[in-house]
C-alpha atoms as a PDB file:
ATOM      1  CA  UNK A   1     -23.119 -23.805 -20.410  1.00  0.00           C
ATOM      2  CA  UNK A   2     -22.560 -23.893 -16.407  1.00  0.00           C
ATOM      3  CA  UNK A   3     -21.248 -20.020 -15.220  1.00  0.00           C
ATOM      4  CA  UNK A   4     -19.016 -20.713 -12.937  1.00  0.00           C
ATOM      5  CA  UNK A   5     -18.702 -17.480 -11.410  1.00  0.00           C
ATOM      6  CA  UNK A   6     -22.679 -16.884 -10.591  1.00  0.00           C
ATOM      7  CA  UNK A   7     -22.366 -17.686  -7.008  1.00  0.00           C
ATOM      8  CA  UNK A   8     -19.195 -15.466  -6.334  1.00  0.00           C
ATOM      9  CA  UNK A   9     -20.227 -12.356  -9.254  1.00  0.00           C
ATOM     10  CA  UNK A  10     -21.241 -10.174  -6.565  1.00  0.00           C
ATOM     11  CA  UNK A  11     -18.107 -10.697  -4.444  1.00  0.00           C
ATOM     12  CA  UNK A  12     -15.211 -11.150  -7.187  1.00  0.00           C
ATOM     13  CA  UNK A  13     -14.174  -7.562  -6.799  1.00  0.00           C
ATOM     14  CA  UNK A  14     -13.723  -7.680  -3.118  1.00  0.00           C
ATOM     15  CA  UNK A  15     -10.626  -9.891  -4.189  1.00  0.00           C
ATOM     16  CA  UNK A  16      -9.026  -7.178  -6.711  1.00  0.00           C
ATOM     17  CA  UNK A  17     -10.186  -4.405  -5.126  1.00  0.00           C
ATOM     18  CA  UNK A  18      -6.299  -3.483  -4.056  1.00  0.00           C
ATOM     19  CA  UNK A  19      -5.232  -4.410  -7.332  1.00  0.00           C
ATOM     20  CA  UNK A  20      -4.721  -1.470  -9.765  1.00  0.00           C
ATOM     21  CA  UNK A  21      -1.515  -1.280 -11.165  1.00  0.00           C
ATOM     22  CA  UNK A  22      -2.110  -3.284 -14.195  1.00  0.00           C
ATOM     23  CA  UNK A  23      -4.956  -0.413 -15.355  1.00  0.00           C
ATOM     24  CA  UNK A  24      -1.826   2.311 -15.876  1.00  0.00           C
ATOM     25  CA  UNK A  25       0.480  -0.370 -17.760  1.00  0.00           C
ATOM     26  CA  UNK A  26      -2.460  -1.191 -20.204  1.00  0.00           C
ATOM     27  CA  UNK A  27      -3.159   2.298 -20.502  1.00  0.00           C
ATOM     28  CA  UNK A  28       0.281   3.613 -21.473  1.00  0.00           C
ATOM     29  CA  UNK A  29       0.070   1.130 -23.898  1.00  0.00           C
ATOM     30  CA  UNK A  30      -3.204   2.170 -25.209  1.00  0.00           C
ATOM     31  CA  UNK A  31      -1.698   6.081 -25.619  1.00  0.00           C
ATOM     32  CA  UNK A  32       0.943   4.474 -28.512  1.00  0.00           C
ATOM     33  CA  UNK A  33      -1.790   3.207 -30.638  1.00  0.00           C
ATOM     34  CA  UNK A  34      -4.846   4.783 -32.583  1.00  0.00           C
ATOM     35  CA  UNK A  35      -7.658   2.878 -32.740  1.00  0.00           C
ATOM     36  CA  UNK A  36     -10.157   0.577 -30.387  1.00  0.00           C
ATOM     37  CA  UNK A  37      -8.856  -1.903 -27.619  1.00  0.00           C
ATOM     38  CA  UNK A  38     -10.679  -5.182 -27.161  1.00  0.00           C
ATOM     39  CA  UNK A  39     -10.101  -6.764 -24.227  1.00  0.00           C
ATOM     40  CA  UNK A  40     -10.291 -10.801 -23.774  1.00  0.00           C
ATOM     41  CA  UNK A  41     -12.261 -12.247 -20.521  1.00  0.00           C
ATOM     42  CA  UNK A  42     -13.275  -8.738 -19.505  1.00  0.00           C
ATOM     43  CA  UNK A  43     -14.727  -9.662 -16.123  1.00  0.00           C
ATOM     44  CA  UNK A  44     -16.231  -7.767 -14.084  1.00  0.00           C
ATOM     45  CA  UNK A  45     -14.475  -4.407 -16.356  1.00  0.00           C
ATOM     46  CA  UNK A  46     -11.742  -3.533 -13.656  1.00  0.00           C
ATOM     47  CA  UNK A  47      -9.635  -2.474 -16.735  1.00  0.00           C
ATOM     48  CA  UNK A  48     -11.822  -1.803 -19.434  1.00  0.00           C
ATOM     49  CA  UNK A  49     -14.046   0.752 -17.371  1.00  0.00           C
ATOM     50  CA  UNK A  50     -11.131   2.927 -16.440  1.00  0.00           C
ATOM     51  CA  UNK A  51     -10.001   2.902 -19.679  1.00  0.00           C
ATOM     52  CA  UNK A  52     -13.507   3.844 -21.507  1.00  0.00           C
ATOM     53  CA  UNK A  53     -13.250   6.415 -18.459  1.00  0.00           C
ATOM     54  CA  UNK A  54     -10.174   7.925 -20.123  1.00  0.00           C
ATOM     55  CA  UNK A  55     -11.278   8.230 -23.049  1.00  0.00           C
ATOM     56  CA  UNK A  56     -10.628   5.059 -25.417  1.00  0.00           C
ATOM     57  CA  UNK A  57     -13.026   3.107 -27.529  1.00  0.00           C
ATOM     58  CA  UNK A  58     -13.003  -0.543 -25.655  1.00  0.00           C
ATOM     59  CA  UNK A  59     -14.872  -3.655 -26.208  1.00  0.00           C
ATOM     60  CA  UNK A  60     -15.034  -6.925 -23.640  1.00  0.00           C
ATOM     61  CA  UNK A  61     -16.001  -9.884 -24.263  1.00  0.00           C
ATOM     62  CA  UNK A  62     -16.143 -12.657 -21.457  1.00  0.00           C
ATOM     63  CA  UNK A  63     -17.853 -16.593 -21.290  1.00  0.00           C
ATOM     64  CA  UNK A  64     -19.378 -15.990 -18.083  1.00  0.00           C
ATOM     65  CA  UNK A  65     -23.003 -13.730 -17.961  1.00  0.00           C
ATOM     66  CA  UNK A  66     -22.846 -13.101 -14.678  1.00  0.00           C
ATOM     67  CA  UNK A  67     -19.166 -11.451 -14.943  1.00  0.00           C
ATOM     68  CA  UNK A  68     -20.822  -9.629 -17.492  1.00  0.00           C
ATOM     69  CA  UNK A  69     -23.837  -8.232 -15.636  1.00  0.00           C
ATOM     70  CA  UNK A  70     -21.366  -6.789 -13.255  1.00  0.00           C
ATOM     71  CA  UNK A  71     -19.796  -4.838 -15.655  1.00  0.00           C
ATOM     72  CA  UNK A  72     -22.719  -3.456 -16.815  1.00  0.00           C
ATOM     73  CA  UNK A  73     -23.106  -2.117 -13.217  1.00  0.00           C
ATOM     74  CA  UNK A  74     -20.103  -1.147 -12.892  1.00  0.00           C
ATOM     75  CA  UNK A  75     -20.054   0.597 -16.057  1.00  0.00           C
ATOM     76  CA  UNK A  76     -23.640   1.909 -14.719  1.00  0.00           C
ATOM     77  CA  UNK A  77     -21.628   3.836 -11.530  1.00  0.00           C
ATOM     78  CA  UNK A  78     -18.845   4.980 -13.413  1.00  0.00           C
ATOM     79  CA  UNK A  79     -21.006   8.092 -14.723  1.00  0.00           C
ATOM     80  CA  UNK A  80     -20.282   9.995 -17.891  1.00  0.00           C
ATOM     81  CA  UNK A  81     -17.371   8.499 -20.284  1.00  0.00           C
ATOM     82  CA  UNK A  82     -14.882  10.177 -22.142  1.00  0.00           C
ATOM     83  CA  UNK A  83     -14.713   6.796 -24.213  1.00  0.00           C
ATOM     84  CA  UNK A  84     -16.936   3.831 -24.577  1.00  0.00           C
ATOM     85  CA  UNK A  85     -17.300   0.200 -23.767  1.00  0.00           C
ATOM     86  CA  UNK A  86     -19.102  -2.361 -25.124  1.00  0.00           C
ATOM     87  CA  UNK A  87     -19.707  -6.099 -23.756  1.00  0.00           C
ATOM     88  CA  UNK A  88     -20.422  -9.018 -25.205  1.00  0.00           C
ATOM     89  CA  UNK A  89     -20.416 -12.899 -23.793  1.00  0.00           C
ATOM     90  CA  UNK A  90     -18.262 -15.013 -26.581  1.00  0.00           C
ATOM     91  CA  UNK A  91     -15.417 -17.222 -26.137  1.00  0.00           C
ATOM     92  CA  UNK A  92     -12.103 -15.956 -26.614  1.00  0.00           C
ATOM     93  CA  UNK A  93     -10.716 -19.288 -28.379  1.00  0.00           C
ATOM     94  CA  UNK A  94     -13.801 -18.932 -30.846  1.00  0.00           C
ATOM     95  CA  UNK A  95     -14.518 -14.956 -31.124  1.00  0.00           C
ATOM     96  CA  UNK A  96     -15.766 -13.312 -34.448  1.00  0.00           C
ATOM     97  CA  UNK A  97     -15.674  -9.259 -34.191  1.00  0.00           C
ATOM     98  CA  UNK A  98     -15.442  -8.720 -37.709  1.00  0.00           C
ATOM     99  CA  UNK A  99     -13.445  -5.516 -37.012  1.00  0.00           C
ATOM    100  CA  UNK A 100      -9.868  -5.213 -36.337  1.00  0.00           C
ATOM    101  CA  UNK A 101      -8.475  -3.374 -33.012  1.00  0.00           C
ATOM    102  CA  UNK A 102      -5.680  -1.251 -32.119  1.00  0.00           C
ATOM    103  CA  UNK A 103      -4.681  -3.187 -29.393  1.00  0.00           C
ATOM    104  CA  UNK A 104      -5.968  -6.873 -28.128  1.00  0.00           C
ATOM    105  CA  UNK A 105      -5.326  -7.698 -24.058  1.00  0.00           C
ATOM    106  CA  UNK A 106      -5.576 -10.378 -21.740  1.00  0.00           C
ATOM    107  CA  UNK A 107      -5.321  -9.048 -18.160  1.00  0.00           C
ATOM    108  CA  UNK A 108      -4.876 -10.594 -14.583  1.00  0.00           C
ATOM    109  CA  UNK A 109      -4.035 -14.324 -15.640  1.00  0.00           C
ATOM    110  CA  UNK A 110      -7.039 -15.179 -17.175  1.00  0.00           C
ATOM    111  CA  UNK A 111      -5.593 -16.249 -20.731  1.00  0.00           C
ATOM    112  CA  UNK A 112      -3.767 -19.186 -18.314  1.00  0.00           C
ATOM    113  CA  UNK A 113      -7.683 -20.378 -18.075  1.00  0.00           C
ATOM    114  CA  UNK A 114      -6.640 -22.366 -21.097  1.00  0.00           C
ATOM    115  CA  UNK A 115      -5.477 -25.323 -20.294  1.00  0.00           C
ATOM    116  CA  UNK A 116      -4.266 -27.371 -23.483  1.00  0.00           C
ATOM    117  CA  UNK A 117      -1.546 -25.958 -26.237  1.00  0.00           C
ATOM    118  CA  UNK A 118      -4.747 -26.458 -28.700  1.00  0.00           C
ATOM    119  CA  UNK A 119      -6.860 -23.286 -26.470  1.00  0.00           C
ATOM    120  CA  UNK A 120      -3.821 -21.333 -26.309  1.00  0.00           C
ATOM    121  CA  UNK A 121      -3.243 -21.012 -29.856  1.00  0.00           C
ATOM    122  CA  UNK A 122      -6.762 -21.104 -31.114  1.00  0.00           C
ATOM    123  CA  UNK A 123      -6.857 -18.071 -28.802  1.00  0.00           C
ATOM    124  CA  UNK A 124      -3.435 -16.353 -30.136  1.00  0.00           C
ATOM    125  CA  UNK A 125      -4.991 -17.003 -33.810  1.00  0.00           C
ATOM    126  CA  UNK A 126      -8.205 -15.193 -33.502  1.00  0.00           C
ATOM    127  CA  UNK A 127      -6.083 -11.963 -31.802  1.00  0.00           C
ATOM    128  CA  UNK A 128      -3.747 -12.097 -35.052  1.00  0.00           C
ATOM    129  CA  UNK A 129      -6.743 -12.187 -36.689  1.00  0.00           C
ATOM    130  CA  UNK A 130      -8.021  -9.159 -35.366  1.00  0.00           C
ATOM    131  CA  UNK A 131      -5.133  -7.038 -35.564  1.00  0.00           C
ATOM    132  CA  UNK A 132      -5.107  -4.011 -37.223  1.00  0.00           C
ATOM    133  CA  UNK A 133      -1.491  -4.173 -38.994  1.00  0.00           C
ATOM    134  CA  UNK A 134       0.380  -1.747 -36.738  1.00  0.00           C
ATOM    135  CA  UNK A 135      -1.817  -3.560 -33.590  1.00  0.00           C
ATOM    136  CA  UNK A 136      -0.360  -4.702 -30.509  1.00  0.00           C
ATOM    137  CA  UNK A 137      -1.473  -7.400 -28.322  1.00  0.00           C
ATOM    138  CA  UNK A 138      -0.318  -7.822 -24.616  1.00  0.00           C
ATOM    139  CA  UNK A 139      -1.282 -10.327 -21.638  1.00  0.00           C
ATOM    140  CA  UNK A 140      -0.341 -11.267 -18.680  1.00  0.00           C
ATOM    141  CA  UNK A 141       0.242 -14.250 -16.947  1.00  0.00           C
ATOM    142  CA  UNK A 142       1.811 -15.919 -13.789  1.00  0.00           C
ATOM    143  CA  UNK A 143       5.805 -17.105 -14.053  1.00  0.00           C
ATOM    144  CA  UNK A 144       5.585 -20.927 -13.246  1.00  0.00           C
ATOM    145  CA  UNK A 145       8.905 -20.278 -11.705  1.00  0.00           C
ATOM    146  CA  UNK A 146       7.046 -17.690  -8.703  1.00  0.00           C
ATOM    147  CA  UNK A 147       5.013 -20.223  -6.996  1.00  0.00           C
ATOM    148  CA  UNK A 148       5.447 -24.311  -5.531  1.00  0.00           C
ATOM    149  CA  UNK A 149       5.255 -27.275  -7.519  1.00  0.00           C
ATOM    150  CA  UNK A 150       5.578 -29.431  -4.654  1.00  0.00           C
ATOM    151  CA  UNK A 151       2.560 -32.073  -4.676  1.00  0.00           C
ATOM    152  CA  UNK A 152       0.871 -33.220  -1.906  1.00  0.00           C
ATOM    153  CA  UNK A 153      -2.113 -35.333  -1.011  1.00  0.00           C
ATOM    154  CA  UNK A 154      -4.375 -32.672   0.766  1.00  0.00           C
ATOM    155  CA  UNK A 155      -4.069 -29.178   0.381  1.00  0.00           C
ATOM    156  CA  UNK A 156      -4.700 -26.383   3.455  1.00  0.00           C
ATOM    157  CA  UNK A 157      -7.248 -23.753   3.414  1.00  0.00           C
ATOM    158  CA  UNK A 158      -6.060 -20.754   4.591  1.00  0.00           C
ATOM    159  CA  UNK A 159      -7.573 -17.541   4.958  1.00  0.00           C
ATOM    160  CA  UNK A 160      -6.861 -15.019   2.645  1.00  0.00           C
ATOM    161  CA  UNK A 161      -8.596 -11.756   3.694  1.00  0.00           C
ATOM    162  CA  UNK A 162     -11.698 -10.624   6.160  1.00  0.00           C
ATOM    163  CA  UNK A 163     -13.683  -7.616   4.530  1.00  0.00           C
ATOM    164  CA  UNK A 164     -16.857  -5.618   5.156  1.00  0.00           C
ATOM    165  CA  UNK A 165     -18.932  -5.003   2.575  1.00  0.00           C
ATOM    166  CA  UNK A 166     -19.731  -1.336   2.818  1.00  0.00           C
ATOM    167  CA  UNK A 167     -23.557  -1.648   0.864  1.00  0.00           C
ATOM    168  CA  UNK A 168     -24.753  -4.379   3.531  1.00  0.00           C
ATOM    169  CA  UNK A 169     -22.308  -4.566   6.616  1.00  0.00           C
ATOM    170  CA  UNK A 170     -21.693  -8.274   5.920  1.00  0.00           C
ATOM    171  CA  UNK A 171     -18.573  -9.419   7.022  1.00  0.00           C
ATOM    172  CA  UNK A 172     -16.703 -11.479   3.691  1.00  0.00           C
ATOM    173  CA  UNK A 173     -14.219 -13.682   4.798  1.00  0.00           C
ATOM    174  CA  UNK A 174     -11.954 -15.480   1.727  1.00  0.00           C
ATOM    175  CA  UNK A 175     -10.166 -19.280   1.765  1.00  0.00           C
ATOM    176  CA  UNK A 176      -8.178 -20.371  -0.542  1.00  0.00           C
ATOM    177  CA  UNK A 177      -6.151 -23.978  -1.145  1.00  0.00           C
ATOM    178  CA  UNK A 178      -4.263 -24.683  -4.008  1.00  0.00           C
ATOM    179  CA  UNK A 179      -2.935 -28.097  -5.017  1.00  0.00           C
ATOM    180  CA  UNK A 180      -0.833 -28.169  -8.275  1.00  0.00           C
ATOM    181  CA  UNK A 181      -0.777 -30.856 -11.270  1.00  0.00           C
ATOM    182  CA  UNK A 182       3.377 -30.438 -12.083  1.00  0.00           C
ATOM    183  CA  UNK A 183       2.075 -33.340 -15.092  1.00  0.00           C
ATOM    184  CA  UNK A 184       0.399 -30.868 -16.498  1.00  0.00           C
ATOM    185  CA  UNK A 185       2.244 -27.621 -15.484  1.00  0.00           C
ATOM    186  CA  UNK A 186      -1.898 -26.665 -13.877  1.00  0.00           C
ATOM    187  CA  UNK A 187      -2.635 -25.340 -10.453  1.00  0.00           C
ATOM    188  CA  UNK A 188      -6.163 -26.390  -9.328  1.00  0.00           C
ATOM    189  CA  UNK A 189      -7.513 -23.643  -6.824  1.00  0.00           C
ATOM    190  CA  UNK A 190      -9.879 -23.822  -4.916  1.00  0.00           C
ATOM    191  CA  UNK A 191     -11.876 -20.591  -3.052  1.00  0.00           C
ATOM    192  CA  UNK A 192     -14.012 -20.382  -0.079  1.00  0.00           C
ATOM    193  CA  UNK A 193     -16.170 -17.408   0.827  1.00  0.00           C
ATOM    194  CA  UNK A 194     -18.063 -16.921   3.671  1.00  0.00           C
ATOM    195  CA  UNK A 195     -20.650 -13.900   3.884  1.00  0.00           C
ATOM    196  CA  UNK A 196     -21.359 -13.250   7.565  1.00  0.00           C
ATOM    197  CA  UNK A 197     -24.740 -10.861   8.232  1.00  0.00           C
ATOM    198  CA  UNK A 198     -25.478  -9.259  11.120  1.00  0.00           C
ATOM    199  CA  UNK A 199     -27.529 -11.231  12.801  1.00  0.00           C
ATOM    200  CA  UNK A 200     -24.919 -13.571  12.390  1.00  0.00           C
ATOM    201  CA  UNK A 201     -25.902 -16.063   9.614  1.00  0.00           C
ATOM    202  CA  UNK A 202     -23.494 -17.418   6.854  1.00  0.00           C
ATOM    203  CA  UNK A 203     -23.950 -17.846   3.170  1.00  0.00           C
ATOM    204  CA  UNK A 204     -20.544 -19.923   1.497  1.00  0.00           C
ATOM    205  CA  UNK A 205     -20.368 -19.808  -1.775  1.00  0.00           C
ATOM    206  CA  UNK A 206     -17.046 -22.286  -3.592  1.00  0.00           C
ATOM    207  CA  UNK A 207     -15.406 -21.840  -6.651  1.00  0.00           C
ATOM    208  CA  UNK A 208     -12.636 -24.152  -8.182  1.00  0.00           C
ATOM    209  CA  UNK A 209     -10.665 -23.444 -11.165  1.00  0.00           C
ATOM    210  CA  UNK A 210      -7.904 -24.580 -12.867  1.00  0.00           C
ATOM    211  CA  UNK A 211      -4.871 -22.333 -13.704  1.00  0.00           C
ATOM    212  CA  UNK A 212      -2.077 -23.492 -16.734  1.00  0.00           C
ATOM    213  CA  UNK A 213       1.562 -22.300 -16.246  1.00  0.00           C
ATOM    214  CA  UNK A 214       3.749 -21.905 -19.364  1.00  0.00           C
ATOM    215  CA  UNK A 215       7.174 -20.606 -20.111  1.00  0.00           C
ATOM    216  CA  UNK A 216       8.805 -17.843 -21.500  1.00  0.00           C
ATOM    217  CA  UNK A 217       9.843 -19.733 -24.290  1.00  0.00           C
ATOM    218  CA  UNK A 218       6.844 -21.566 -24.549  1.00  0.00           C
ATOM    219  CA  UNK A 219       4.163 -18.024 -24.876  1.00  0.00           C
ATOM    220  CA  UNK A 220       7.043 -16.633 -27.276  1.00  0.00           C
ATOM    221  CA  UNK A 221       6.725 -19.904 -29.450  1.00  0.00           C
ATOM    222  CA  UNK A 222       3.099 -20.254 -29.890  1.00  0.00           C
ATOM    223  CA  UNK A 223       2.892 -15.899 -30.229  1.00  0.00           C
ATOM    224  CA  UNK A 224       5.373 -16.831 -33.214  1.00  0.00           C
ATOM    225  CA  UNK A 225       3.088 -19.640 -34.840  1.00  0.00           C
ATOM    226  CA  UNK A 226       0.245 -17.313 -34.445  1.00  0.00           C
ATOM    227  CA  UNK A 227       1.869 -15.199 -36.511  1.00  0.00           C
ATOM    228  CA  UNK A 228       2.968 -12.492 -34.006  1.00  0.00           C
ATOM    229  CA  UNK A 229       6.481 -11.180 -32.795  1.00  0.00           C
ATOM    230  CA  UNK A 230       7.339 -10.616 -29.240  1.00  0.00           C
ATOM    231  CA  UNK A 231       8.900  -6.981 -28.751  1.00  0.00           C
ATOM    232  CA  UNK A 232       8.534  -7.040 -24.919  1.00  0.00           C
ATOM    233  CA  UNK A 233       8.597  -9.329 -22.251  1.00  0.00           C
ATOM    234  CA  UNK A 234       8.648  -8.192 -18.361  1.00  0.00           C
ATOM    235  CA  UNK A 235       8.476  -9.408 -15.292  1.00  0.00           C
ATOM    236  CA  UNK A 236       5.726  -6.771 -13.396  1.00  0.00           C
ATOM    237  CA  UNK A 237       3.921  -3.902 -14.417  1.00  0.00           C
ATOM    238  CA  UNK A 238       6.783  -1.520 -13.787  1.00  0.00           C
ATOM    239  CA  UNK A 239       8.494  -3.123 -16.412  1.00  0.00           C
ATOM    240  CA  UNK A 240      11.370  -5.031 -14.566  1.00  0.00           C
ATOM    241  CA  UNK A 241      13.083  -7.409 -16.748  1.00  0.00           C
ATOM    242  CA  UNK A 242      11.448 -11.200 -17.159  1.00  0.00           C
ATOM    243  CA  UNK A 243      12.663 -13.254 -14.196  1.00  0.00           C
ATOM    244  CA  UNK A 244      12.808 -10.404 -11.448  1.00  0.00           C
ATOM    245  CA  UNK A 245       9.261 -10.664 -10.988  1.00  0.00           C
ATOM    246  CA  UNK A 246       6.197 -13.013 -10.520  1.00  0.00           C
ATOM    247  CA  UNK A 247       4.421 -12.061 -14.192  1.00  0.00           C
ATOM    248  CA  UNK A 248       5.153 -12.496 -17.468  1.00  0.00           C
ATOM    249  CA  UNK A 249       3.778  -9.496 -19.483  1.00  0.00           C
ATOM    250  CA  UNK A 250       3.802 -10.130 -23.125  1.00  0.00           C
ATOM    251  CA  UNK A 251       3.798  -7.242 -26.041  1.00  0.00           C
ATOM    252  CA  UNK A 252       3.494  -8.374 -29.292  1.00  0.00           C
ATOM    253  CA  UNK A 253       3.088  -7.653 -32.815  1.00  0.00           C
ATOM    254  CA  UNK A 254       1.943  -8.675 -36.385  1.00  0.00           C
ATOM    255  CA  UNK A 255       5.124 -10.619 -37.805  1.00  0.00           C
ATOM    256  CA  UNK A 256       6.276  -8.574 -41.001  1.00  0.00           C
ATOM    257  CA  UNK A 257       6.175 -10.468 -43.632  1.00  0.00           C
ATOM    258  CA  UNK A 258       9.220 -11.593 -45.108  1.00  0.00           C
END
C-alpha cells in the first residue's frame, strides 16, 4: 500500500506545532479511567507522547510507516517516561489488539479519513470491541456546519503559514486549496509545501486527501449501532456545548445491557 504521507513525514508537525490543547482534554479524560489508552491513527505521537510522558500506558497504531517512524523519533527525544508507548502500523477499520483498553481515541479529525458509513462503523465496532466494560472512547471531528459547502469549479491556493525550520534553516512555506463534494458531505484538500534552502533551491512536496463531514445525529447513531452510548458531546476542547464551536468531541460508553 501507497503512504501517502512519506513525502510530507518530516514536515507534518510544522503544521500542528501550535496545536496543543487537545493533549490536556484527552488527558483529563485519561485521569477518570484505570487502565491503558490506545489511540487510533497515532501520527506522528503529538498526543500519545505527552501522555506516555505523564505517566499512562498508551498504544498507537497508524496505516502510514512513515507517520510511524516519526513517532519513534519523537518518542526517541522525549527522554525518560513516566508511562509507555507502543506503535504499531494496522488499520483502524480492521485492528486486532487482543487486549481491551481503558480508553480508545481518535484525535485531530483523522477518524473523518473514512469516507463511507461502511469505514465508520467497521471502525466504531472494533473500539466496542476493545473496550474494557467501564471504557470510554472519545474522538474528534470537524462540525460540517463550521466550514463552506459552496462548490466551485477551481479552487485557490492560498498560503497558509511561512516557517523556519530550526535543524536546517530552510524556509517551509504551506498552500492549501480545498474544494468540497456537498454529494458526498467530503472536502477534498489539497496541500502544497515548499522547502526553501539557503542557497535558495526548492523542494515541493503535495499531498491530497479527502475529509468526510457527518452530523451530530449521524456519529450518535452509528456510536449507538456499535453498541456504545454517547454521554458527552462538545463543541471545543474547553467543553462548550455542541454548536458553539467548530468540533464535535464525542465521549462514549459501552451500552448497558438491557
Amino acid at each position: 500500500m501507497t503512504d501517502p504521507y512519506a513525502s510530507i513525514a518530516d514536515i507534518y508537525d510544522f503544521s500542528y506545532e501550535d496545536f496543543t490543547e487537545d493533549v490536556s482534554f484527552y488527558e483529563n479524560l485519561a485521569q477518570s479511567v484505570d487502565g491503558p489508552l490506545l489511540e487510533l491513527g497515532v501520527g506522528s505521537g503529538r498526543v500519545a507522547v505527552p501522555l506516555a510522558q505523564a505517566g499512562y500506558e498508551v498504544v498507537g497504531i497508524d496505516t502510514s510507516p512513515s507517520m510511524l517512524a516519526q513517532a519513534g523519533r519523537r518518542l526517541k527525544t522525549a527522554g525518560k517516561l513516566k508511562g509507555s508507548l507502543e506503535v504499531q502500523q494496522s488499520d483502524m477499520t480492521s485492528f486486532n489488539m487482543e487486549r481491551a483498553f481503558a480508553m480508545v481515541f481518535v484525535a485531530a479529525n483523522t477518524f473523518q479519513h473514512l469516507l463511507t458509513t461502511d469505514e465508520q462503523l467497521a471502525c466504531l465496532r472494533r473500539v466496542r470491541e476493545h473496550l474494557q466494560p467501564d471504557g470510554i472512547f472519545a474522538m474528534s471531528v470537524r462540525s460540517p456546519a463550521s466550514v463552506s459547502w459552496e462548490e466551485a469549479d477551481w479552487a485557490p491556493l492560498q498560503l497558509n503559514w511561512t516557517r523556519v525550520d530550526p535543524a536546517t534553516g530552510d524556509v517551509i512555506m504551506k498552500m492549501a486549496a480545498e474544494q468540497p463534494d456537498p454529494a458526498r458531505m467530503v472536502r477534498r484538500l489539497t496541500y502544497v509545501y515548499d522547502r526553501v534552502a539557503k542557497d535558495g533551491s526548492v523542494k515541493r512536496s503535495v499531498f491530497a486527501t479527502e475529509l468526510r463531514h457527518s452530523t451530530q445525529a449521524e456519529l450518535t447513531l452509528l456510536l449507538q449501532q456499535a453498541g456504545m452510548r454517547v454521554t458527552h458531546v462538545y463543541g471545543d476542547y474547553d467543553l462548550a456545548p455542541a454548536g458553539f464551536g467548530d468540533d464535535l468531541i464525542f465521549v462514549a460508553k459501552l451500552e448497558e445491557p438491557a
